[in-house]
C-alpha atoms as a PDB file:
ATOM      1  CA  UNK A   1     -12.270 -18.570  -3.932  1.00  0.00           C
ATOM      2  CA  UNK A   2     -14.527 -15.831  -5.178  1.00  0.00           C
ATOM      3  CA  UNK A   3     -13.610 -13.995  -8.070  1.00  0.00           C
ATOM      4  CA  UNK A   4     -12.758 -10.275  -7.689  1.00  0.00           C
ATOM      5  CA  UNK A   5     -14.316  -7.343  -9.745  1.00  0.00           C
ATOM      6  CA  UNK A   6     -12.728  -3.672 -10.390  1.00  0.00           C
ATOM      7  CA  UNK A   7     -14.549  -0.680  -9.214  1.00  0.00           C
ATOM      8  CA  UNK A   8     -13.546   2.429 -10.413  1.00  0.00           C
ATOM      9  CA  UNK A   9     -13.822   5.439  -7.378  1.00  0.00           C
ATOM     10  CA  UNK A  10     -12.976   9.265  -6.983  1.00  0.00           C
ATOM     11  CA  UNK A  11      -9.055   9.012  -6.540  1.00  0.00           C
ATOM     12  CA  UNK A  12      -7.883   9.847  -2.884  1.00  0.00           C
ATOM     13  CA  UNK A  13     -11.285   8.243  -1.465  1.00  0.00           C
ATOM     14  CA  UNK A  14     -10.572   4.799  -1.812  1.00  0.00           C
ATOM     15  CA  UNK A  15     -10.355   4.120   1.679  1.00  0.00           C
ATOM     16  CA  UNK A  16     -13.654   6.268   2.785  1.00  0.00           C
ATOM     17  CA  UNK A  17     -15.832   4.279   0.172  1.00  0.00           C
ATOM     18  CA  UNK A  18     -14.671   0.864   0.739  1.00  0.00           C
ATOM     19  CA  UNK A  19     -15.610   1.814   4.586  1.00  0.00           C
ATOM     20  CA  UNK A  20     -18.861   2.970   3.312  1.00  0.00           C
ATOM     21  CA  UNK A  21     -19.346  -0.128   0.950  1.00  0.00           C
ATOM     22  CA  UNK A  22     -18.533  -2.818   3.702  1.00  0.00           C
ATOM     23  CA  UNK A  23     -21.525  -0.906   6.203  1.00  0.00           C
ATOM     24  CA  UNK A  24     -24.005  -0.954   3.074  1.00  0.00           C
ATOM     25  CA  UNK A  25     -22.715  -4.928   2.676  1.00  0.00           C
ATOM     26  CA  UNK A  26     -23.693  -5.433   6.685  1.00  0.00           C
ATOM     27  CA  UNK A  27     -27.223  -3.235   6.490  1.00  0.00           C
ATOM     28  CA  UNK A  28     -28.160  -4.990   3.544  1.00  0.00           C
ATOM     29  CA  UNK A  29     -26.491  -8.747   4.640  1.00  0.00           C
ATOM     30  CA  UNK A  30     -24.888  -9.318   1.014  1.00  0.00           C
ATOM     31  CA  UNK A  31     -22.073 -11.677   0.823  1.00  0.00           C
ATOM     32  CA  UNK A  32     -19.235 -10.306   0.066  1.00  0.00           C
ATOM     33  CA  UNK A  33     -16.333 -11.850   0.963  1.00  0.00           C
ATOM     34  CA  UNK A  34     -13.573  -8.979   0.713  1.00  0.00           C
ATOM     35  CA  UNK A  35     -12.965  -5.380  -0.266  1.00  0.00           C
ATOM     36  CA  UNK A  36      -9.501  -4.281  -1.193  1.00  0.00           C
ATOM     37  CA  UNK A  37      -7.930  -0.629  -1.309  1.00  0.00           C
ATOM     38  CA  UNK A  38      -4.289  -1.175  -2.034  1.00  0.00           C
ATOM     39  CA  UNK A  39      -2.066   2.567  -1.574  1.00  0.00           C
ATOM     40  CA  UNK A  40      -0.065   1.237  -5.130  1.00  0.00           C
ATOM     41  CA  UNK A  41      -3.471   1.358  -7.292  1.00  0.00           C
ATOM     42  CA  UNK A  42      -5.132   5.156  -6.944  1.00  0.00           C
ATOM     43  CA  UNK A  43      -8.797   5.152  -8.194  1.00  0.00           C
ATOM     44  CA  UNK A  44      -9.514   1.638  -7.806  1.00  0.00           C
ATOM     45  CA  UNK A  45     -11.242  -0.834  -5.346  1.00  0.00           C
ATOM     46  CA  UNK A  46     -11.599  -4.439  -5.456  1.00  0.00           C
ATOM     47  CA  UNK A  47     -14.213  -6.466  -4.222  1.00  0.00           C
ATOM     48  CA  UNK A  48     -14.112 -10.380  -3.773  1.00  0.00           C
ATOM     49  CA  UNK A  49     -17.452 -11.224  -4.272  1.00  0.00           C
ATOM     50  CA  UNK A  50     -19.888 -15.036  -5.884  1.00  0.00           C
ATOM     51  CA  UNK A  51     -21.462 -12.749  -8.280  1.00  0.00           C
ATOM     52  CA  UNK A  52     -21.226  -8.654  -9.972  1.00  0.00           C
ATOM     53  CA  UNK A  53     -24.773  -8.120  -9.538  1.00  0.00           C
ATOM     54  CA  UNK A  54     -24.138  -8.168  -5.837  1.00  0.00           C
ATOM     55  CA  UNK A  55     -21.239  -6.213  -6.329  1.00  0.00           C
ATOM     56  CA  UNK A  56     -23.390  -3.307  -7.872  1.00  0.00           C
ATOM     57  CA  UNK A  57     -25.730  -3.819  -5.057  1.00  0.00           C
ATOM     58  CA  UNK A  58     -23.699  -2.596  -3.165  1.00  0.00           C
ATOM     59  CA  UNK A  59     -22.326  -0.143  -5.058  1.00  0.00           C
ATOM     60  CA  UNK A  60     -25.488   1.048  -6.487  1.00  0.00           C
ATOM     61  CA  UNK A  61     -25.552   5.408  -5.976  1.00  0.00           C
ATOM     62  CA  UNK A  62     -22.327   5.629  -3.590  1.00  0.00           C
ATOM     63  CA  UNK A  63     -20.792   8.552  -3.495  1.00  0.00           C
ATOM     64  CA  UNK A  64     -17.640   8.459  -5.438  1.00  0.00           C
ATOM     65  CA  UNK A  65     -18.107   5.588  -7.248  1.00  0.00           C
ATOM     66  CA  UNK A  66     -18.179   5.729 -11.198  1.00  0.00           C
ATOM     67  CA  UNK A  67     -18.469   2.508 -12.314  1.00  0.00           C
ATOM     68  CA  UNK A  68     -16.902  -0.991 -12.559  1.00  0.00           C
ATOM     69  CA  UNK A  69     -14.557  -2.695 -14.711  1.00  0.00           C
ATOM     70  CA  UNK A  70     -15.926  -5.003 -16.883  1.00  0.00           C
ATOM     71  CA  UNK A  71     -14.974  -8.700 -16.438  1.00  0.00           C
ATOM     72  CA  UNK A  72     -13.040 -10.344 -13.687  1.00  0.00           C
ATOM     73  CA  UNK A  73      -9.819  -9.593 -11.900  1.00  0.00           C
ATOM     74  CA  UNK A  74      -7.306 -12.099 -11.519  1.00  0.00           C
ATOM     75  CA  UNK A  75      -6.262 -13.615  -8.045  1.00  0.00           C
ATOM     76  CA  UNK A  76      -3.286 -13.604  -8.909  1.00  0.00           C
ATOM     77  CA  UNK A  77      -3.301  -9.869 -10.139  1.00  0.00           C
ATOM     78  CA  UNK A  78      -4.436  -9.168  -6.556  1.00  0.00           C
ATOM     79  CA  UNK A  79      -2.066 -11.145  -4.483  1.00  0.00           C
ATOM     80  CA  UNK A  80       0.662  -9.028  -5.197  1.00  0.00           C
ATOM     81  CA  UNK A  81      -0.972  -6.277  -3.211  1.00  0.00           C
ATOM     82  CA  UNK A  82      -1.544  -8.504  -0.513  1.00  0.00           C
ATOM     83  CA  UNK A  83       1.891 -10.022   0.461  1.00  0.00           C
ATOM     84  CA  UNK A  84       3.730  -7.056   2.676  1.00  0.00           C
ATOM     85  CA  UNK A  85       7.226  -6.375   1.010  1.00  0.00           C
ATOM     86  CA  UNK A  86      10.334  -5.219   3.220  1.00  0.00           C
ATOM     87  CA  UNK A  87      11.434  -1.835   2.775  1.00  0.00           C
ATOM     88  CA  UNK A  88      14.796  -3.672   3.223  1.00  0.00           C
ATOM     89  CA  UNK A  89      14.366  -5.873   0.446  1.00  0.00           C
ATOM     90  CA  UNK A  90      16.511  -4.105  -2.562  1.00  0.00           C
ATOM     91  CA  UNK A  91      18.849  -2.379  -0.168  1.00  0.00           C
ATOM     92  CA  UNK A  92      22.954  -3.356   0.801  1.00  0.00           C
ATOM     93  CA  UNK A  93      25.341  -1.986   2.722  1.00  0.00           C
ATOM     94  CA  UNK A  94      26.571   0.962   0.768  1.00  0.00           C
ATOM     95  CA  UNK A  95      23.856   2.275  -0.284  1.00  0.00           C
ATOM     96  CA  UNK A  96      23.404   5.925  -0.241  1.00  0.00           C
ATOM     97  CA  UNK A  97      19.746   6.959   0.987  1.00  0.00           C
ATOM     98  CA  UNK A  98      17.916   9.493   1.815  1.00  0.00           C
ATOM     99  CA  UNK A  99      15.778   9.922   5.040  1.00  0.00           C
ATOM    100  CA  UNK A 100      12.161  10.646   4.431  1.00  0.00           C
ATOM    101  CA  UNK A 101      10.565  10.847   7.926  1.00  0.00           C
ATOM    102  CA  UNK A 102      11.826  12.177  11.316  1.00  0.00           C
ATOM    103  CA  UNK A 103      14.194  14.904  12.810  1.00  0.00           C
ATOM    104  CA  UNK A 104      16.780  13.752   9.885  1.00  0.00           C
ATOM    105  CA  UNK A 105      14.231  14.132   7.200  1.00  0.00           C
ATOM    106  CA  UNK A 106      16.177  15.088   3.557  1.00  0.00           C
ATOM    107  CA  UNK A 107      19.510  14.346   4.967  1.00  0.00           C
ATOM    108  CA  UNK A 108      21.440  11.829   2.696  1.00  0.00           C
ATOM    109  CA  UNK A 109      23.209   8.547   4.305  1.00  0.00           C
ATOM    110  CA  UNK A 110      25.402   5.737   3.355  1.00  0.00           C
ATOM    111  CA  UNK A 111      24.063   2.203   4.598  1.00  0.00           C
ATOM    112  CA  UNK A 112      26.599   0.617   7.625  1.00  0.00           C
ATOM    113  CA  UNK A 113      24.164  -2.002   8.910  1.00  0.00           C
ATOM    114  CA  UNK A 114      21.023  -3.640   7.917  1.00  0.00           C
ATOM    115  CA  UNK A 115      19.025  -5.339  10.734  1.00  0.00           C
ATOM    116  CA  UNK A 116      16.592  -7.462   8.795  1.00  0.00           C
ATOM    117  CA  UNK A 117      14.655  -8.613  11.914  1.00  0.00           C
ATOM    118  CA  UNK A 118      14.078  -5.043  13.260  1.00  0.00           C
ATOM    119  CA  UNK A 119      13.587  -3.530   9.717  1.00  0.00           C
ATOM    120  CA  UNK A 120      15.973  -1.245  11.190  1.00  0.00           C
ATOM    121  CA  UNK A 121      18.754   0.439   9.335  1.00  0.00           C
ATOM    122  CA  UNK A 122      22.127   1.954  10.711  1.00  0.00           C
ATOM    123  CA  UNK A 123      23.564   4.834   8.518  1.00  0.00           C
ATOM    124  CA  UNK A 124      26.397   7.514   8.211  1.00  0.00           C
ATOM    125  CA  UNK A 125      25.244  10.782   7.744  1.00  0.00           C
ATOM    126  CA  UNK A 126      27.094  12.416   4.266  1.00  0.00           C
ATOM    127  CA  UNK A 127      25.904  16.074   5.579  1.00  0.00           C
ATOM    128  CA  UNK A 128      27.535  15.626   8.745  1.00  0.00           C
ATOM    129  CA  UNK A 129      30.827  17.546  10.094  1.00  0.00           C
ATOM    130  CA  UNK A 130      31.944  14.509  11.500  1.00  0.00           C
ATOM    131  CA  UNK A 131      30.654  10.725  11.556  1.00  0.00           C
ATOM    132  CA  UNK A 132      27.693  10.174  13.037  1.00  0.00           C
ATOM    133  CA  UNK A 133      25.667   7.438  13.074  1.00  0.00           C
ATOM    134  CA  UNK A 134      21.970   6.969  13.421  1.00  0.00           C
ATOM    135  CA  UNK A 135      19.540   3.729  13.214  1.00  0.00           C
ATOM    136  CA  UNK A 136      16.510   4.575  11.215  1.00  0.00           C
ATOM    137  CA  UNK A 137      13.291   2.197  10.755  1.00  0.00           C
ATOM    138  CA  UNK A 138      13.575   1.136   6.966  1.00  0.00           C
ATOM    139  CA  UNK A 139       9.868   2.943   6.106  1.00  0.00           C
ATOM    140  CA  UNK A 140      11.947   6.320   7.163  1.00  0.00           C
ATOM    141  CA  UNK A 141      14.377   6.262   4.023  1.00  0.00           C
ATOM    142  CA  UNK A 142      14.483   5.546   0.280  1.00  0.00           C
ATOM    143  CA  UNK A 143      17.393   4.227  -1.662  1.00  0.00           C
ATOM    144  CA  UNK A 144      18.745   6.761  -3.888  1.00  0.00           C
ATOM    145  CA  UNK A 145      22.352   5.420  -5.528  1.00  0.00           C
ATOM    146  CA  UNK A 146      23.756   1.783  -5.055  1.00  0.00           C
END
């Protein structure tokens, strides 16, 4: 495995430069392996590559680029970016959350069902007259007492 070196870009364009440094990597036929824009990590790239002169190769005079980090990255630093975690994974029934997507969006809920295979997530409305419930997708809500 390749190690991976830090390169610092223009926060919010993280995803439009590592676009634009994988075409320059094709044109030019330099071999690097991957290039990694994680959402958790604003301002930063990471690119898997044998050696950081090919790295600023194909960096060299992008747009929204500023630099690298010096030294090497850690695989291990890295993997935690790249195993998906459930949006179900810290929440029980009981829970009261709050919906952050969809018609329902800022309404508070208390958990009644979690359906781990669906990431799906039945709730009681709290600002309801009168019970209702509604299944959500777990990316629609955010835990906010347990």
């Amino acid at each position: 495995m390749a190690p991976y070196f830090a390169v610092r870009i223009t926060a919010g364009q993280e995803k439009s430069t590592a676009l634009l440094i994988h075409t320059r990597c094709i044109s030019r036929s330099l071999p690097i392996k991957a290039i990694i824009a994680p959402d958790e990590v604003k301002g930063f790239i990471f690119i898997e590559s044998p050696s950081l002169h090919l790295v600023e190769r194909a960096i060299a005079g992008m747009k929204h680029v500023k630099g690298w980090v010096p030294g090497k990255v850690a695989s291990s630093e890295i993997e935690s970016f790249l195993i998906p975690r459930s949006p179900l994974e810290d929440l029980n029934v009981g829970d009261v959350v709050e919906i952050i997507s969809g018609p329902f969006r800022g309404m508070k809920g208390k958990v009644t069902r979690i359906d781990h295979t669906k990431e799906e997530v039945t709730l009681e409305l709290l600002e309801a007259a009168y019970t209702l419930p509604i299944t959500v997708h777990g990316d629609s809500i955010k835990k906010v007492t347990g």
